[in-house]
PDB file of N, CA and C in Angstrom:
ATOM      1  N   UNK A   1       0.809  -1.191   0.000  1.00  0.00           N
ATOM      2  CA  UNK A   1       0.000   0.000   0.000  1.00  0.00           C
ATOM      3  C   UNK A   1       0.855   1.259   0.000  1.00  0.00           C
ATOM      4  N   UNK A   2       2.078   1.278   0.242  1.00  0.00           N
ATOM      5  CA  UNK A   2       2.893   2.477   0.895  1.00  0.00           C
ATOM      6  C   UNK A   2       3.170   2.854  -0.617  1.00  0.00           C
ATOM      7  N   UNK A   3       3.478   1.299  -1.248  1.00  0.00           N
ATOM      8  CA  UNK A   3       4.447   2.073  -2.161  1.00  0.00           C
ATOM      9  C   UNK A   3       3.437   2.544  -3.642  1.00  0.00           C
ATOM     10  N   UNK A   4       2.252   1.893  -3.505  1.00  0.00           N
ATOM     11  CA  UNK A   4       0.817   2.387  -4.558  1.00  0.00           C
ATOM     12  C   UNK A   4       0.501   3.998  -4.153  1.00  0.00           C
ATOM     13  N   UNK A   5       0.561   4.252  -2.516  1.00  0.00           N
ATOM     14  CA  UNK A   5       0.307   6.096  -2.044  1.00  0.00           C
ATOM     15  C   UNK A   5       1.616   6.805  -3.010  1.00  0.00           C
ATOM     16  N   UNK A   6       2.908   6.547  -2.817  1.00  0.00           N
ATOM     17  CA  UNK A   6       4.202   6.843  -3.543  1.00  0.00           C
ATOM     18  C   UNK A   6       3.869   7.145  -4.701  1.00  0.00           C
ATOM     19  N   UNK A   7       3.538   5.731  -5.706  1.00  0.00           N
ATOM     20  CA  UNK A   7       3.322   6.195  -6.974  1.00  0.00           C
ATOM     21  C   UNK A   7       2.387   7.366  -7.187  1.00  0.00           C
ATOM     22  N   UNK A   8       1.258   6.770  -6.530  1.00  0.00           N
ATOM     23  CA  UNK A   8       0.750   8.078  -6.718  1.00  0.00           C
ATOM     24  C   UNK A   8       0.616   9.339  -6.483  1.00  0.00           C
ATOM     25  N   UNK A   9       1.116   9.860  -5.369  1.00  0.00           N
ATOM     26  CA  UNK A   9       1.583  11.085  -5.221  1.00  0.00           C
ATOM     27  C   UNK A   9       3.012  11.744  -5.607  1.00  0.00           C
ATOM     28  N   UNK A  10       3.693  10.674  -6.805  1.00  0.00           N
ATOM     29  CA  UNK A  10       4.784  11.107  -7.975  1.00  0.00           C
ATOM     30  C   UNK A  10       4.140  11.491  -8.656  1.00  0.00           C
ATOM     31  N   UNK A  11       2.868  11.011  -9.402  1.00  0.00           N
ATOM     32  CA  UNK A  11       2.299  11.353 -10.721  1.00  0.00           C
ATOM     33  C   UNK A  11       1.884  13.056 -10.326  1.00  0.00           C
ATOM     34  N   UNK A  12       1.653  12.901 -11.728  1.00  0.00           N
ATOM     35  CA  UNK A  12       0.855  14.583 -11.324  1.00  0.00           C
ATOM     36  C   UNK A  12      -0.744  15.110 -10.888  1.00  0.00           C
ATOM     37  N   UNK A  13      -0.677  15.491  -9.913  1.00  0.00           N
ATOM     38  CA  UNK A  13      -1.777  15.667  -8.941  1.00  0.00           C
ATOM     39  C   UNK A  13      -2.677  16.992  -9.666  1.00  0.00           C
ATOM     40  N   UNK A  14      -3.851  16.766  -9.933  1.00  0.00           N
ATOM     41  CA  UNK A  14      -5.056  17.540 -10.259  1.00  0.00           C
ATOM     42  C   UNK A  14      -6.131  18.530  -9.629  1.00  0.00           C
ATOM     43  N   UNK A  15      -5.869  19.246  -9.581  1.00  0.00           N
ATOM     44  CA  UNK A  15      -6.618  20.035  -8.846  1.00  0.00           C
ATOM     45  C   UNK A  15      -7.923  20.103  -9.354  1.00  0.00           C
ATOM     46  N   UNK A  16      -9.173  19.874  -8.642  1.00  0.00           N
ATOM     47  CA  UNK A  16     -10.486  20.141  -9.544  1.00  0.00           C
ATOM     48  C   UNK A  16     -11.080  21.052  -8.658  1.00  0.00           C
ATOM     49  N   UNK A  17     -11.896  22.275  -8.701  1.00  0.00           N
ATOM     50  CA  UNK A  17     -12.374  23.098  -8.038  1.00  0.00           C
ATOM     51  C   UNK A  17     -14.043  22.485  -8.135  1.00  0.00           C
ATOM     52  N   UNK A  18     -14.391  23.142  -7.110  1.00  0.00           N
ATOM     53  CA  UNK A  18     -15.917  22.429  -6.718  1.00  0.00           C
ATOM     54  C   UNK A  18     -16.871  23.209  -7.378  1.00  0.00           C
ATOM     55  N   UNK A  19     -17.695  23.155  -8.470  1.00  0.00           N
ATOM     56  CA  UNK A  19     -18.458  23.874  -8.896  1.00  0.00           C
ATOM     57  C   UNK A  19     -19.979  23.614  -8.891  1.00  0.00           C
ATOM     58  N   UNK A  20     -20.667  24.169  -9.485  1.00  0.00           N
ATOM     59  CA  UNK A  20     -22.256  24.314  -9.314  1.00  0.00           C
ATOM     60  C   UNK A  20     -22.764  22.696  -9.592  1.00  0.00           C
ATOM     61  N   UNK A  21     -22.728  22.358 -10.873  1.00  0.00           N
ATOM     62  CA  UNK A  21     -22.628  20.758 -11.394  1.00  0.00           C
ATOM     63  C   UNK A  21     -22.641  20.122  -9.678  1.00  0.00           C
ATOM     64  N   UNK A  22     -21.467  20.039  -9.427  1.00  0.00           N
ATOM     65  CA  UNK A  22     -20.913  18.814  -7.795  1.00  0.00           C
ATOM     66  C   UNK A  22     -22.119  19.314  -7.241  1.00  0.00           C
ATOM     67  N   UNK A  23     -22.437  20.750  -6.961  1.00  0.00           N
ATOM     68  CA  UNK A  23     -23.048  20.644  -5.593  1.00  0.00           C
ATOM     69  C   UNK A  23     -24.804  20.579  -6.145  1.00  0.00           C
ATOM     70  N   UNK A  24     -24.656  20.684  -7.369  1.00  0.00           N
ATOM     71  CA  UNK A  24     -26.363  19.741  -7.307  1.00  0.00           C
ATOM     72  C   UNK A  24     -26.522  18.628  -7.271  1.00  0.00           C
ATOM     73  N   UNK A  25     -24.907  17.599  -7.740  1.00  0.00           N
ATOM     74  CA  UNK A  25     -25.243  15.769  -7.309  1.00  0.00           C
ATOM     75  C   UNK A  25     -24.701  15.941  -6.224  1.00  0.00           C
ATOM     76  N   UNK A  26     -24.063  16.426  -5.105  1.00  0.00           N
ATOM     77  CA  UNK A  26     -23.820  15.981  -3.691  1.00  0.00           C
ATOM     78  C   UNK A  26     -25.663  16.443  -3.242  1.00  0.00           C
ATOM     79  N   UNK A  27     -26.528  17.328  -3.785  1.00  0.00           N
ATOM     80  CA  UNK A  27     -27.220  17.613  -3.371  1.00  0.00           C
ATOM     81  C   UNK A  27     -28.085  16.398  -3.574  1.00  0.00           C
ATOM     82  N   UNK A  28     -27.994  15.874  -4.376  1.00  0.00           N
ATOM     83  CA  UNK A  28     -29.034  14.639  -4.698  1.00  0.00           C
ATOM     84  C   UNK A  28     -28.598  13.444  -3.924  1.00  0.00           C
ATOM     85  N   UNK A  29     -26.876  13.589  -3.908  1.00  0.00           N
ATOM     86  CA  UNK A  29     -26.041  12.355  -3.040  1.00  0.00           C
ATOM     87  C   UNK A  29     -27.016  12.700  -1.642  1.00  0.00           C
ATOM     88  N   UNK A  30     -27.220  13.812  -0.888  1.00  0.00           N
ATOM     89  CA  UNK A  30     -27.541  13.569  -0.227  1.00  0.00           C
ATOM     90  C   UNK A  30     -28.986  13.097  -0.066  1.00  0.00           C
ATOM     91  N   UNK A  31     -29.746  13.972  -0.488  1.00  0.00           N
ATOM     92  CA  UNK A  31     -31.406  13.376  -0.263  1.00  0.00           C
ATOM     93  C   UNK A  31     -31.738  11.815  -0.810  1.00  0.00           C
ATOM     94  N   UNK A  32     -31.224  11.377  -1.639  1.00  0.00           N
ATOM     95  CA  UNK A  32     -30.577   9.775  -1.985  1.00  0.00           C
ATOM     96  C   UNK A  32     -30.777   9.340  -0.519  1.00  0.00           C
ATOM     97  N   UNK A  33     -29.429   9.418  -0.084  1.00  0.00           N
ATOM     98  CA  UNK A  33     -29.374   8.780   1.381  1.00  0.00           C
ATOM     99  C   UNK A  33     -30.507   9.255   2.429  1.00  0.00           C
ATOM    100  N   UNK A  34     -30.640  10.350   2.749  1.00  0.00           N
ATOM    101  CA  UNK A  34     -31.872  10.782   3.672  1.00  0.00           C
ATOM    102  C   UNK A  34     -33.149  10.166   3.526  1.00  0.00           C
ATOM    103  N   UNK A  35     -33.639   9.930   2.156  1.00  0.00           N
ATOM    104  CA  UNK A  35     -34.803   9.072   1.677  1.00  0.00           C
ATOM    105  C   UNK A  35     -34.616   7.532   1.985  1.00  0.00           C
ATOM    106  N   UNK A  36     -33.400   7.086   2.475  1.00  0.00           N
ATOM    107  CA  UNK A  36     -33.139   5.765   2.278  1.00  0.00           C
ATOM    108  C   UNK A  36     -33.140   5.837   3.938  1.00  0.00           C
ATOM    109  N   UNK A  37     -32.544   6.940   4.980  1.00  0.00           N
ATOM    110  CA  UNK A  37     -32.404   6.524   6.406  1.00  0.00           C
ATOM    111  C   UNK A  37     -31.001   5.994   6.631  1.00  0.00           C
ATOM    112  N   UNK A  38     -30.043   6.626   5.175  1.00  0.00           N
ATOM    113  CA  UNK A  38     -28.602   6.352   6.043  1.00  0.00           C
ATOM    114  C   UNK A  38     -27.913   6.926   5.524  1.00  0.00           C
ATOM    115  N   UNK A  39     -27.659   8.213   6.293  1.00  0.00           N
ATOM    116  CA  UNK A  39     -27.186   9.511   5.616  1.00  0.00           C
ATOM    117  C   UNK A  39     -25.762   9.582   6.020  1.00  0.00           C
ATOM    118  N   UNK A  40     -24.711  10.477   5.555  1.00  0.00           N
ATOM    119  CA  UNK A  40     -23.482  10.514   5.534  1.00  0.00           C
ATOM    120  C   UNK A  40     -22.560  11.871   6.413  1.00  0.00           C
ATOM    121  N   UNK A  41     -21.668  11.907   6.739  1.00  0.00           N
ATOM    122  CA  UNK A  41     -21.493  13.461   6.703  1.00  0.00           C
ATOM    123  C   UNK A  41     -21.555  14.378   6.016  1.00  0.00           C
ATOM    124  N   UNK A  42     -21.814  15.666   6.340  1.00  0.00           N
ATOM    125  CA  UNK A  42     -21.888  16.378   5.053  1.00  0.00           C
ATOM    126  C   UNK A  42     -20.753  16.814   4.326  1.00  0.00           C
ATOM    127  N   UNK A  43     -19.272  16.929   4.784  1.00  0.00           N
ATOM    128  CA  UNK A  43     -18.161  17.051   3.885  1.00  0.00           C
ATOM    129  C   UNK A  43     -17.970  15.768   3.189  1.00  0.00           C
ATOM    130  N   UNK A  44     -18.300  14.737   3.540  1.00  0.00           N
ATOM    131  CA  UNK A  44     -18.328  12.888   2.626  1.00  0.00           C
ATOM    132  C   UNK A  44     -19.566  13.261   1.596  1.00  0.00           C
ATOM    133  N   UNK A  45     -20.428  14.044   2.000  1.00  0.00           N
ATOM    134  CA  UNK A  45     -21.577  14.111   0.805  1.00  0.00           C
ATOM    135  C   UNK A  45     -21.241  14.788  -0.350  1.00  0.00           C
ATOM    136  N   UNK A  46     -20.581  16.258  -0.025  1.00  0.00           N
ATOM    137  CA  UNK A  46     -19.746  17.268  -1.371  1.00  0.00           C
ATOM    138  C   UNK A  46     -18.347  15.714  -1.683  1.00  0.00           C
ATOM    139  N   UNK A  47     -17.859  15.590  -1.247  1.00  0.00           N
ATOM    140  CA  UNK A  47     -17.380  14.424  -1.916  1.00  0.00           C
ATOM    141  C   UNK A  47     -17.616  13.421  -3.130  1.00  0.00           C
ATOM    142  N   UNK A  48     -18.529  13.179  -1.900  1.00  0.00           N
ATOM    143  CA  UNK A  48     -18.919  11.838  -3.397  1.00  0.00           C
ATOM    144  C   UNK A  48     -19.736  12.380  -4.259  1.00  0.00           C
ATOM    145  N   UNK A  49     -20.619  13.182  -4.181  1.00  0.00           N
ATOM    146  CA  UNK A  49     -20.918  14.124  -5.128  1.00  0.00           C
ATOM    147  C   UNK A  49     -20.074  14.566  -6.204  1.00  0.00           C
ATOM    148  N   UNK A  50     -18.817  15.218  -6.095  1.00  0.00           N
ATOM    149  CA  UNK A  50     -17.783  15.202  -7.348  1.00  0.00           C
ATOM    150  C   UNK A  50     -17.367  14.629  -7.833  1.00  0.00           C
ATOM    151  N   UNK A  51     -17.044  13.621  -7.061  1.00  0.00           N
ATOM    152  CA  UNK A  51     -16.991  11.877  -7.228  1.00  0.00           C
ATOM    153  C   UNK A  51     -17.656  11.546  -8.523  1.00  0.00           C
ATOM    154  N   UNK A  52     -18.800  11.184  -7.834  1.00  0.00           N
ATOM    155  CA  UNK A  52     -19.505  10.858  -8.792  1.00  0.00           C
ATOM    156  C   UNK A  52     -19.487  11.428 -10.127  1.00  0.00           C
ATOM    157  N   UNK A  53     -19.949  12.502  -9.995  1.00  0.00           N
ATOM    158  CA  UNK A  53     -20.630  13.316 -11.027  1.00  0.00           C
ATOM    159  C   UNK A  53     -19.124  13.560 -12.378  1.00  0.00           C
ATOM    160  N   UNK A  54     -18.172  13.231 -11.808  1.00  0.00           N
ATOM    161  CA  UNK A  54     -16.847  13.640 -12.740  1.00  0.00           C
ATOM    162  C   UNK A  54     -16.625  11.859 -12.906  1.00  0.00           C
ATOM    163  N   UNK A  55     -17.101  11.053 -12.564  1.00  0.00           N
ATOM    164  CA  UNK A  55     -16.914   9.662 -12.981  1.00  0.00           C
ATOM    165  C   UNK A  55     -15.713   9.418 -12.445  1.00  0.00           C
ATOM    166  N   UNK A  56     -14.733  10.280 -11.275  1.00  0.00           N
ATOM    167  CA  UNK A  56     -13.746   9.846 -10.791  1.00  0.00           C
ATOM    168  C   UNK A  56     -14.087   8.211  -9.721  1.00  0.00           C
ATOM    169  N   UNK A  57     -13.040   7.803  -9.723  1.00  0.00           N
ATOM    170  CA  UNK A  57     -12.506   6.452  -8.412  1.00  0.00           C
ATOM    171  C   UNK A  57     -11.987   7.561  -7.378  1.00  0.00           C
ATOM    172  N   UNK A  58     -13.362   7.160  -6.190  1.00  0.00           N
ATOM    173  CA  UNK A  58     -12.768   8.186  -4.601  1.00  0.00           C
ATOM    174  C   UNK A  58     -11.951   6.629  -4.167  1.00  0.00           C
ATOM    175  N   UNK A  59     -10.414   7.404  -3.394  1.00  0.00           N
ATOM    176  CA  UNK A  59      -9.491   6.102  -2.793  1.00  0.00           C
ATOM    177  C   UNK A  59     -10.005   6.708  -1.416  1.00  0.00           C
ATOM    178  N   UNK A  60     -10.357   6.351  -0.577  1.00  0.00           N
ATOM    179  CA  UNK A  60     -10.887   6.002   0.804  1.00  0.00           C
ATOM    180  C   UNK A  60     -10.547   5.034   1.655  1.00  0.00           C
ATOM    181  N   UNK A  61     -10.239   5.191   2.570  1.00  0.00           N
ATOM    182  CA  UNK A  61     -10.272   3.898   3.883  1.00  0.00           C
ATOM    183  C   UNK A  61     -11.679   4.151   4.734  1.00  0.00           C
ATOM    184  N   UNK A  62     -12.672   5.167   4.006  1.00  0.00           N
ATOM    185  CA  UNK A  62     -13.752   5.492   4.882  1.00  0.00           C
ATOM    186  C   UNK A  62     -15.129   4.873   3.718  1.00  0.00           C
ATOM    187  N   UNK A  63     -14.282   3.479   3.954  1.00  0.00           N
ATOM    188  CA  UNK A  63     -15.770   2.737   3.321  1.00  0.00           C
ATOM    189  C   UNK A  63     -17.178   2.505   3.641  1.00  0.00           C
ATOM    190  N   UNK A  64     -17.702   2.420   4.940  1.00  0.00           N
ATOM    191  CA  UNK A  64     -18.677   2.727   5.598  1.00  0.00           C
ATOM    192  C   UNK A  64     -19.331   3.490   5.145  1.00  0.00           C
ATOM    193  N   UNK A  65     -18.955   4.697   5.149  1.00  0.00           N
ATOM    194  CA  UNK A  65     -19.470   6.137   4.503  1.00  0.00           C
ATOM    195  C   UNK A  65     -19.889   5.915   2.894  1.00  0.00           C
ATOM    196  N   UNK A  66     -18.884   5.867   2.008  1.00  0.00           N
ATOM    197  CA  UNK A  66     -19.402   5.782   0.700  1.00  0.00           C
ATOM    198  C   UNK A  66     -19.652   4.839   0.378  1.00  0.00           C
ATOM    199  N   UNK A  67     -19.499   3.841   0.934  1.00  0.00           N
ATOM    200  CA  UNK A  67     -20.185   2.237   0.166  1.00  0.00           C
ATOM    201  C   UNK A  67     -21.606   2.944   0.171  1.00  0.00           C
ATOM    202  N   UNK A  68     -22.252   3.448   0.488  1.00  0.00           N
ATOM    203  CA  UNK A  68     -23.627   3.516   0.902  1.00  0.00           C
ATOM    204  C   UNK A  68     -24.359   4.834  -0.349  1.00  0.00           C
ATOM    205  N   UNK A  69     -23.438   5.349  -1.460  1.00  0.00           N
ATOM    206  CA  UNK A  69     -23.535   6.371  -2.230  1.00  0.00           C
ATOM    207  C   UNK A  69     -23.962   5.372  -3.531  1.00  0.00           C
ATOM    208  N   UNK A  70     -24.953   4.969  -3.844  1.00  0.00           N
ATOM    209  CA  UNK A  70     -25.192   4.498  -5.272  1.00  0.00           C
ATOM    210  C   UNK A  70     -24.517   5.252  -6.660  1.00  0.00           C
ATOM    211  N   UNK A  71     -24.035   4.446  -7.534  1.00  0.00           N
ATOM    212  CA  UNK A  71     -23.097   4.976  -9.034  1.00  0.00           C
ATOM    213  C   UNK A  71     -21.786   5.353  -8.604  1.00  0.00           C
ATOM    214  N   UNK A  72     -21.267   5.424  -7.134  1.00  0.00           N
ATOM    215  CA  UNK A  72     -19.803   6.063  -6.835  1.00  0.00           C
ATOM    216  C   UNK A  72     -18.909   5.083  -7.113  1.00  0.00           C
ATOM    217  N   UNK A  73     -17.607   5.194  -7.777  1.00  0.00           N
ATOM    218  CA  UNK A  73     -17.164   4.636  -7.428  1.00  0.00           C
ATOM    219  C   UNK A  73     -15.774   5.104  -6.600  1.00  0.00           C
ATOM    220  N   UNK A  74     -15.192   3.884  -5.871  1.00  0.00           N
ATOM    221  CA  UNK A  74     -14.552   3.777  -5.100  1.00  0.00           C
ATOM    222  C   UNK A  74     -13.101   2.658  -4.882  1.00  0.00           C
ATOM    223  N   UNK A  75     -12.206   2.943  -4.103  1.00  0.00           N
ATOM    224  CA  UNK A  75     -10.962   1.867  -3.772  1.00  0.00           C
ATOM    225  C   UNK A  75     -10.810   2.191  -2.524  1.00  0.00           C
ATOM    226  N   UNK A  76     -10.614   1.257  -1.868  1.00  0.00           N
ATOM    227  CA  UNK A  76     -10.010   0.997  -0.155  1.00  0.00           C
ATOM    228  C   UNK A  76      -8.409   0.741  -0.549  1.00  0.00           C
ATOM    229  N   UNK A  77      -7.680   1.406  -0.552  1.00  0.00           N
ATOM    230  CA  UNK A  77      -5.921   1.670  -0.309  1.00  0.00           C
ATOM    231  C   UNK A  77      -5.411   1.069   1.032  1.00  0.00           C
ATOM    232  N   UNK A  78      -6.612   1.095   1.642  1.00  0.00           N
ATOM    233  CA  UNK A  78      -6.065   0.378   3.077  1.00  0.00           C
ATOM    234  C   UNK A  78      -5.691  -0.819   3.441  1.00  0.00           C
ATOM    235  N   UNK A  79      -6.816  -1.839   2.352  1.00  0.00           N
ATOM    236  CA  UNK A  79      -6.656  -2.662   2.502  1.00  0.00           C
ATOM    237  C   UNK A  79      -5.798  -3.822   1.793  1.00  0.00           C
ATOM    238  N   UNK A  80      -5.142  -4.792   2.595  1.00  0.00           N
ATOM    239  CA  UNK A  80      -4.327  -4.848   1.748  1.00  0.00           C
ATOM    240  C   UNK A  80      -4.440  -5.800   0.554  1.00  0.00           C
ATOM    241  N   UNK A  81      -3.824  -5.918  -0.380  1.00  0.00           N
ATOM    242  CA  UNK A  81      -3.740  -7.014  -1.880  1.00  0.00           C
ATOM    243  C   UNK A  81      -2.804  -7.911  -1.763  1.00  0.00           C
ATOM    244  N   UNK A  82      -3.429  -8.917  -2.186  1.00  0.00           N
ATOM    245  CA  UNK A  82      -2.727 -10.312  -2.485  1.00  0.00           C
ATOM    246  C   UNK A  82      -2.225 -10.392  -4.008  1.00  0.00           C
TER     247      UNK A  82
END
């Protein structure tokens, strides 16, 4: 895992600024979950919201939280590979 964080923080890192788009699907990320009765924090909600909505892979060890975001996707870095 140490040396997959390495590579990737060699490559070149992207800055994406949060715009109107994110915060109407974190807005939906959230009422999604609220309608369902298992809602998230709200900085994990603007998250997966950009997440989503830009078709990025969120790397997380806070699977709990976004496993629970329908269309996100996601990687646990934490855990480890065989």
């Amino acid at each position: 895992n140490t040396q997959r964080l390495e590579v990737f923080l060699a490559g070149p890192l992207e800055w994406t600024l949060f715009d109107q788009e994110d915060a109407r699907e974190a807005g939906l990320v959230r009422a999604n979950l609220e309608i369902a009765g298992k809602p998230i924090g709200a900085y994990d909600v603007l998250i997966a919201g950009q997440a989503r909505r830009r078709g990025a892979t969120l790397v997380t060890s806070n699977v709990g939280e976004f496993e629970r975001v329908g269309g996100l996707k996601w990687e646990d870095w934490a855990v480890s590979r065989r």
